[in-house]
N, C-alpha and C. Protein backbone atom coordinates (compact mmCIF):
# COMPACT_ATOMS: atom_id res chain seq x y z
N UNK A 1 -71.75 97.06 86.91
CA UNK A 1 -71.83 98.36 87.55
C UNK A 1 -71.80 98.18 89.05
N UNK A 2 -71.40 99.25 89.43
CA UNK A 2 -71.49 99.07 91.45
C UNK A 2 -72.70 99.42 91.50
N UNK A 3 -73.36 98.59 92.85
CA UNK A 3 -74.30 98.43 93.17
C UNK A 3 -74.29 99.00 94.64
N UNK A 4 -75.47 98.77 95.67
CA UNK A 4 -75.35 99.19 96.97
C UNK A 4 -74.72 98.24 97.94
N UNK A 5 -74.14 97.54 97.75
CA UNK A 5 -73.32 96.53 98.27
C UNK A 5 -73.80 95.38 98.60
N UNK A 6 -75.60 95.65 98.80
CA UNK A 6 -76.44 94.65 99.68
C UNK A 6 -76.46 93.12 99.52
N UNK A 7 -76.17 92.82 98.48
CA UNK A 7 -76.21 91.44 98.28
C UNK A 7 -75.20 91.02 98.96
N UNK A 8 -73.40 91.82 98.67
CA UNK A 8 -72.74 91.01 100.23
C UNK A 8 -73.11 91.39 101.21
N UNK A 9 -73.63 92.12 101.78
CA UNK A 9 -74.01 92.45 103.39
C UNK A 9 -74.67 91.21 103.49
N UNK A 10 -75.54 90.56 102.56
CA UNK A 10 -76.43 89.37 102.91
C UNK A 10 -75.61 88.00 102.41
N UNK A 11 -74.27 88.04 102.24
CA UNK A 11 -73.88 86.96 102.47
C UNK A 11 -73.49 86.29 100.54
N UNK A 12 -74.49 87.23 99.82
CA UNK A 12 -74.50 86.81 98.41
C UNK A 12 -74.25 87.97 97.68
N UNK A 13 -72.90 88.45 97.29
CA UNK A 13 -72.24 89.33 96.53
C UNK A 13 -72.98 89.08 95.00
N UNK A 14 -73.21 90.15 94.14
CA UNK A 14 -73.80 89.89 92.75
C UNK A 14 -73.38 90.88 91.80
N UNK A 15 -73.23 90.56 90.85
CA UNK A 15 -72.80 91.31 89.70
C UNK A 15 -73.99 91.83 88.90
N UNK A 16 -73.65 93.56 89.41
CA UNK A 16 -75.11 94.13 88.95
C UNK A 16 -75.06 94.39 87.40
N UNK A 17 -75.97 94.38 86.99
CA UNK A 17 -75.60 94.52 84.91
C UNK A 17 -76.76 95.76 84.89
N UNK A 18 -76.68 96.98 84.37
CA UNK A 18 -78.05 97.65 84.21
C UNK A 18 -78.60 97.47 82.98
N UNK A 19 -79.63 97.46 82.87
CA UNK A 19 -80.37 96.91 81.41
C UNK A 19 -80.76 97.91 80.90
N UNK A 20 -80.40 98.50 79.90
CA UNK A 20 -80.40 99.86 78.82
C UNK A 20 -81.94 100.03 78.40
N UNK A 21 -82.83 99.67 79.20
CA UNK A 21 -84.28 99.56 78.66
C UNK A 21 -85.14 99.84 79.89
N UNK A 22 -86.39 100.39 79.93
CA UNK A 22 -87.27 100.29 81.34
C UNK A 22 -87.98 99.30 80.93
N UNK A 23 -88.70 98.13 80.20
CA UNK A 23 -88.76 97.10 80.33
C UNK A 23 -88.20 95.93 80.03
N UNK A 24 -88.34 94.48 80.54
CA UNK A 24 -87.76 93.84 79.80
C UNK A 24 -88.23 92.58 79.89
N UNK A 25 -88.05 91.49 78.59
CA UNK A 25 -88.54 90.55 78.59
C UNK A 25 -88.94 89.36 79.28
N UNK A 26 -87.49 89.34 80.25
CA UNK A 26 -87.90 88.41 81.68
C UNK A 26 -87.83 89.20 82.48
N UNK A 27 -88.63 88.40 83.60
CA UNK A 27 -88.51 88.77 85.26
C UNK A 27 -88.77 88.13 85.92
N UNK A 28 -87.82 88.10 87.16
CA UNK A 28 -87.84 86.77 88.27
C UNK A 28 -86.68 86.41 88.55
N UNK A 29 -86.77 85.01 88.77
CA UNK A 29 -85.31 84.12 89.82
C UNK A 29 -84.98 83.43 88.26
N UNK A 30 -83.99 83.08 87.98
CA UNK A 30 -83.51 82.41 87.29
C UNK A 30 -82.09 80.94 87.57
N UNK A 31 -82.18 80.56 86.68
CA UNK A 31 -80.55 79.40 87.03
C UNK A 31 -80.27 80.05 85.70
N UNK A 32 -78.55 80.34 86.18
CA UNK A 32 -78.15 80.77 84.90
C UNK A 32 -76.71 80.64 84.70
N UNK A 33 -75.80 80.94 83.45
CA UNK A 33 -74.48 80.48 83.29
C UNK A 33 -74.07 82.01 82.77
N UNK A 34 -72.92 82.43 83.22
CA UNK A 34 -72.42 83.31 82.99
C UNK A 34 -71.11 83.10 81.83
N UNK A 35 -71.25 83.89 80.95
CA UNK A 35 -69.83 84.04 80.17
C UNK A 35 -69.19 85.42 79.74
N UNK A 36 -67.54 84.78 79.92
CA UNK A 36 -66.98 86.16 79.33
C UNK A 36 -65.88 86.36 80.41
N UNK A 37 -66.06 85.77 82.27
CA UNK A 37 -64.98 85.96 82.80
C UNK A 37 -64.13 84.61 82.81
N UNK A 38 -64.48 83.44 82.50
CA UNK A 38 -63.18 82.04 82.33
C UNK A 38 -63.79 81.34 81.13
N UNK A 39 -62.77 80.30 80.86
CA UNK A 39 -62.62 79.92 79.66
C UNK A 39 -64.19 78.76 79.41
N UNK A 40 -64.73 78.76 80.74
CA UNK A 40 -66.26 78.20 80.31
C UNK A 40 -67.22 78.79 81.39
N UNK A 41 -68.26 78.52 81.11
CA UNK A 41 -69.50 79.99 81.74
C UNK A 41 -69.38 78.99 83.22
N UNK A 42 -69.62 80.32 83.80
CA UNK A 42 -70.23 80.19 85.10
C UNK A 42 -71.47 80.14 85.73
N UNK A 43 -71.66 79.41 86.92
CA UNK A 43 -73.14 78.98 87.65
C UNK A 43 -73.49 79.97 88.23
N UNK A 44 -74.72 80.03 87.58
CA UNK A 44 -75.03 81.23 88.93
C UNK A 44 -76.65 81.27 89.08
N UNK A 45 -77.14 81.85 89.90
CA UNK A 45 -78.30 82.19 89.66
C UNK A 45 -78.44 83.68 89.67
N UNK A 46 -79.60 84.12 89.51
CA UNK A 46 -79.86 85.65 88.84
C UNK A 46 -81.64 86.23 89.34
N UNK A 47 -81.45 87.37 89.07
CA UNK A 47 -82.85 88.27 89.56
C UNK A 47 -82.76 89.06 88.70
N UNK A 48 -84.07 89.23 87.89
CA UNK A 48 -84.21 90.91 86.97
C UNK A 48 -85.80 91.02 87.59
N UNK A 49 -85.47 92.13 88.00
CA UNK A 49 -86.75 92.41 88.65
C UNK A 49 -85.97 94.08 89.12
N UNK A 50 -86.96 94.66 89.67
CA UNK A 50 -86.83 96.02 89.92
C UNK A 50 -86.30 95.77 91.75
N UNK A 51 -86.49 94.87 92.39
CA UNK A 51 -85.53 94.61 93.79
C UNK A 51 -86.55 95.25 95.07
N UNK A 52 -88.54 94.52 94.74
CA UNK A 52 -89.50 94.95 95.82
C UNK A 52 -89.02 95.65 97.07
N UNK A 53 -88.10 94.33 97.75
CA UNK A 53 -87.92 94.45 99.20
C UNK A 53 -87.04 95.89 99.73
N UNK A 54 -86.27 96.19 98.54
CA UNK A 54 -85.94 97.84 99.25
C UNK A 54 -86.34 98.38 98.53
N UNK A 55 -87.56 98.58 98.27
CA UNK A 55 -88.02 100.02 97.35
C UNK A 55 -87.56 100.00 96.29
N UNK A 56 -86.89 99.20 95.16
CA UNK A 56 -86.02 99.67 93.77
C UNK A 56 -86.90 99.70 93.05
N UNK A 57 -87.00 100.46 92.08
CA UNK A 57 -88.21 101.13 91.08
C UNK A 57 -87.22 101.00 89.59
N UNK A 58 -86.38 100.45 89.39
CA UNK A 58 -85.46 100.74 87.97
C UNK A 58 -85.50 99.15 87.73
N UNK A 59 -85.45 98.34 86.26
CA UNK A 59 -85.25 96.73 86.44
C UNK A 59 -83.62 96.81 86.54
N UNK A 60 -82.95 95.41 87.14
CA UNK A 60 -81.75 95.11 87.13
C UNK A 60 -81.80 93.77 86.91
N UNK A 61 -80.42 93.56 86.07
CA UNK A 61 -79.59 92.22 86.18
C UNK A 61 -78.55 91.69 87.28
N UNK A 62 -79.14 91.24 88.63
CA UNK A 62 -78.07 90.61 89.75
C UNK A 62 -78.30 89.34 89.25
N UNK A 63 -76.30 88.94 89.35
CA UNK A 63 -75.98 87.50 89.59
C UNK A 63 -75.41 87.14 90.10
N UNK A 64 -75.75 86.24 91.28
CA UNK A 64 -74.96 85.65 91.94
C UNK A 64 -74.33 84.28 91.47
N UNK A 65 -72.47 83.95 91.61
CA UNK A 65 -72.15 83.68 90.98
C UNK A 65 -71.70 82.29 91.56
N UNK A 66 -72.09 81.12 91.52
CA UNK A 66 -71.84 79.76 93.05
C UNK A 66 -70.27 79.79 92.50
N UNK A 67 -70.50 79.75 93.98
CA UNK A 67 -68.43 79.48 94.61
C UNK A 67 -67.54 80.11 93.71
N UNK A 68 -67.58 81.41 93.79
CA UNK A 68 -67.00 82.58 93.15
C UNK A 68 -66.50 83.63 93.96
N UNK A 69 -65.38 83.98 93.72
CA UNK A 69 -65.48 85.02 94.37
C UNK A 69 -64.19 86.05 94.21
N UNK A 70 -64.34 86.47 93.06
CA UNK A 70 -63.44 87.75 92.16
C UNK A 70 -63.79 88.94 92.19
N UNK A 71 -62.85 89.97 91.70
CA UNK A 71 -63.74 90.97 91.18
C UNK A 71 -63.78 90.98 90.09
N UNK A 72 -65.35 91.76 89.68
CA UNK A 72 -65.26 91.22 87.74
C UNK A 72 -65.65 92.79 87.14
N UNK A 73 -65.69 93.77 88.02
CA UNK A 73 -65.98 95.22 87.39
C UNK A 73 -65.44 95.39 86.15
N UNK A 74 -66.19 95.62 85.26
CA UNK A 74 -66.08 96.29 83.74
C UNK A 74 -65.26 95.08 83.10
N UNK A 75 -65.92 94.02 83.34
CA UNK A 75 -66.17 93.04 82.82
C UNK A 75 -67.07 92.85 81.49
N UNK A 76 -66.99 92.53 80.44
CA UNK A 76 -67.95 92.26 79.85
C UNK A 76 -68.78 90.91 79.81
N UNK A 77 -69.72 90.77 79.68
CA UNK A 77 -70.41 89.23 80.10
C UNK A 77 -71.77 88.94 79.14
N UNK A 78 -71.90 88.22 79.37
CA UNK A 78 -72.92 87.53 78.65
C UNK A 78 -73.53 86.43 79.69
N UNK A 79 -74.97 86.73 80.27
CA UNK A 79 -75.73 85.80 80.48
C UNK A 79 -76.75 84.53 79.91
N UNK A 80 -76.58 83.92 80.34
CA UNK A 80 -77.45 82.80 79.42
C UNK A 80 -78.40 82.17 80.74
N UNK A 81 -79.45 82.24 80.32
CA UNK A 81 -80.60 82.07 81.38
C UNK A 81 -81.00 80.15 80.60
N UNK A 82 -81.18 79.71 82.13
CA UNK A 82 -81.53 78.03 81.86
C UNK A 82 -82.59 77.66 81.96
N UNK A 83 -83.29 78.36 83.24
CA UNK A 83 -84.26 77.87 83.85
C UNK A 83 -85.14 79.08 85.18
N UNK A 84 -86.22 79.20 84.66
CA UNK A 84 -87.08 80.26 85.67
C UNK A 84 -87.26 79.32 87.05
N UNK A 85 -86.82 80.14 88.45
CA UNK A 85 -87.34 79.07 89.54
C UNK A 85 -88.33 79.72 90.15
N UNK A 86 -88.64 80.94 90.07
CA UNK A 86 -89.84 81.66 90.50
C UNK A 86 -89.89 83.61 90.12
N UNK A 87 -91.27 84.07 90.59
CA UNK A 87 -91.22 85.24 90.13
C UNK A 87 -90.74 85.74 91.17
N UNK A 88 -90.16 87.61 90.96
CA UNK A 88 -90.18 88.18 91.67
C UNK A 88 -91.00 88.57 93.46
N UNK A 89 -90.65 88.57 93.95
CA UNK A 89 -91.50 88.85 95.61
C UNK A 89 -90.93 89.86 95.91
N UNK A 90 -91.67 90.61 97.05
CA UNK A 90 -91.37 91.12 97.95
C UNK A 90 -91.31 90.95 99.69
N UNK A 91 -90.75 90.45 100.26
CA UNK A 91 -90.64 90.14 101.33
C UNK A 91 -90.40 91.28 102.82
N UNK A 92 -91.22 90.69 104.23
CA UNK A 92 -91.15 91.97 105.07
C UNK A 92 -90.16 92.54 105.18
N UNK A 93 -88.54 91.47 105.59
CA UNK A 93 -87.74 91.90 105.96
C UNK A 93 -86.44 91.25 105.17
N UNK A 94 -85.19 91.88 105.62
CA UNK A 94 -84.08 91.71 105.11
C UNK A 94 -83.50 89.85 105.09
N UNK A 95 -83.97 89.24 106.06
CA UNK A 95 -83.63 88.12 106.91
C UNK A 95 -84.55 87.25 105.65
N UNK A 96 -85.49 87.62 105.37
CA UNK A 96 -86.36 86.62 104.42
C UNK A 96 -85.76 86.52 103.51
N UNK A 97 -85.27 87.63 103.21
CA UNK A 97 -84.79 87.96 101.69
C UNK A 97 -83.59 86.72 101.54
N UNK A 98 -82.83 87.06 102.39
CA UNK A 98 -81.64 86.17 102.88
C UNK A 98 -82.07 85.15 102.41
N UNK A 99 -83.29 84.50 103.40
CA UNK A 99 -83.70 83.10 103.46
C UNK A 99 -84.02 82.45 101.78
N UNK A 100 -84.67 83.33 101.17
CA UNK A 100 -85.22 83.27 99.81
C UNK A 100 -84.04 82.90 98.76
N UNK A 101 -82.89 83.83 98.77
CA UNK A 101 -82.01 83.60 98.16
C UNK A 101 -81.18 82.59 98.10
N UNK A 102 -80.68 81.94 99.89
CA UNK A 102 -80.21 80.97 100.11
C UNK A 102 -80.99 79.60 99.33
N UNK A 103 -82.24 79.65 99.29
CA UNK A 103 -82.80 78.63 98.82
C UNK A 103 -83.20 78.90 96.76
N UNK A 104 -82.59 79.71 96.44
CA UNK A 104 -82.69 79.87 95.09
C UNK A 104 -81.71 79.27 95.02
N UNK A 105 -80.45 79.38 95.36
CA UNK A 105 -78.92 79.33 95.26
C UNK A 105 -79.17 78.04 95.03
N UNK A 106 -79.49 76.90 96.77
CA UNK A 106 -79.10 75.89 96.37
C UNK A 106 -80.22 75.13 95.31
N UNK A 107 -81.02 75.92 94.66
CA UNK A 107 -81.70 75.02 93.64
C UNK A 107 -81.54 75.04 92.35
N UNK A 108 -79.99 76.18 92.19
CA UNK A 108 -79.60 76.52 91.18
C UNK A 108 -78.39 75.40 91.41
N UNK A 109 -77.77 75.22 92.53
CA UNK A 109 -76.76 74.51 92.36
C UNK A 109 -77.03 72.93 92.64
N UNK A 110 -78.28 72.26 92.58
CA UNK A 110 -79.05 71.12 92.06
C UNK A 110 -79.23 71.20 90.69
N UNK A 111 -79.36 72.37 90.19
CA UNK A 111 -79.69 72.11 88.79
C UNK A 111 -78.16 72.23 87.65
N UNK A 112 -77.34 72.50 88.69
CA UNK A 112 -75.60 72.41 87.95
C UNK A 112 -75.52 70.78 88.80
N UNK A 113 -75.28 70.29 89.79
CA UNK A 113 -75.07 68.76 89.92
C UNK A 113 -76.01 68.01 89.01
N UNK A 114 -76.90 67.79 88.75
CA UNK A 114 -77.59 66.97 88.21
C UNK A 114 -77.36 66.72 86.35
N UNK A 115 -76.53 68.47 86.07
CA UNK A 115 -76.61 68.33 84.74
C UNK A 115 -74.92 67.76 84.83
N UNK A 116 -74.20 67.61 85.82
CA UNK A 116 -72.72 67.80 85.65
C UNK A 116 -71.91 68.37 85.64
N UNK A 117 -72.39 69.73 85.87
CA UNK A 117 -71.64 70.99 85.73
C UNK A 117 -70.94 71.24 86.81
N UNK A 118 -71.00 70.99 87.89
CA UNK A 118 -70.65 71.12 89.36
C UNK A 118 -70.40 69.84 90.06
């Protein structure tokens, strides 16, 4: 689904998924593999959480997708979650957020070198 663009304004474009439920079983940072847009899943890491730092009150599925960069609207997909790297936060400002993400990313993309995937 389109989203508010914010994740590229910050440098990390994400593929928003809305989750047909007001709760849901996980929440937080994840490492995760995407399937459904190439012929083997993709790296990515991910957030389901309701999105503290601007006010979002609804849960969502963002994924950001390492060294990607298509459009995948009305896409169908399938996530597969690997590994929790932390919970949800809320942070003061936009710049943290940044900072936070940048450092999910590359610990998602340690956890694709180490297995081989990358």
């Amino acid at each position: 689904m389109h989203g508010d663009k914010l994740g590229r304004q910050l440098g990390f474009p994400t593929a928003n998924i809305y989750l047909h439920r007001p709760l849901t079983a996980v929440q937080g940072i994840y490492v995760v593999r995407m399937h459904g847009i190439d012929r083997h899943p993709l790296p990515g890491v991910a957030n389901v959480g309701t999105r503290p730092t601007i006010g979002g009150t609804r849960s969502l599925l963002e994924v950001y997708l390492l060294d990607f960069n298509r459009d995948i609207y009305g896409k169908h997909v399938c996530v597969e979650f690997c590994k929790k790297l932390r919970a949800e936060e809320r942070y003061a400002n936009l710049d943290l957020l940044k900072e936070a993400i940048a450092k999910d990313a590359l610990q998602a993309r340690h956890y694709f070198e180490e297995s081989g995937e990358l």
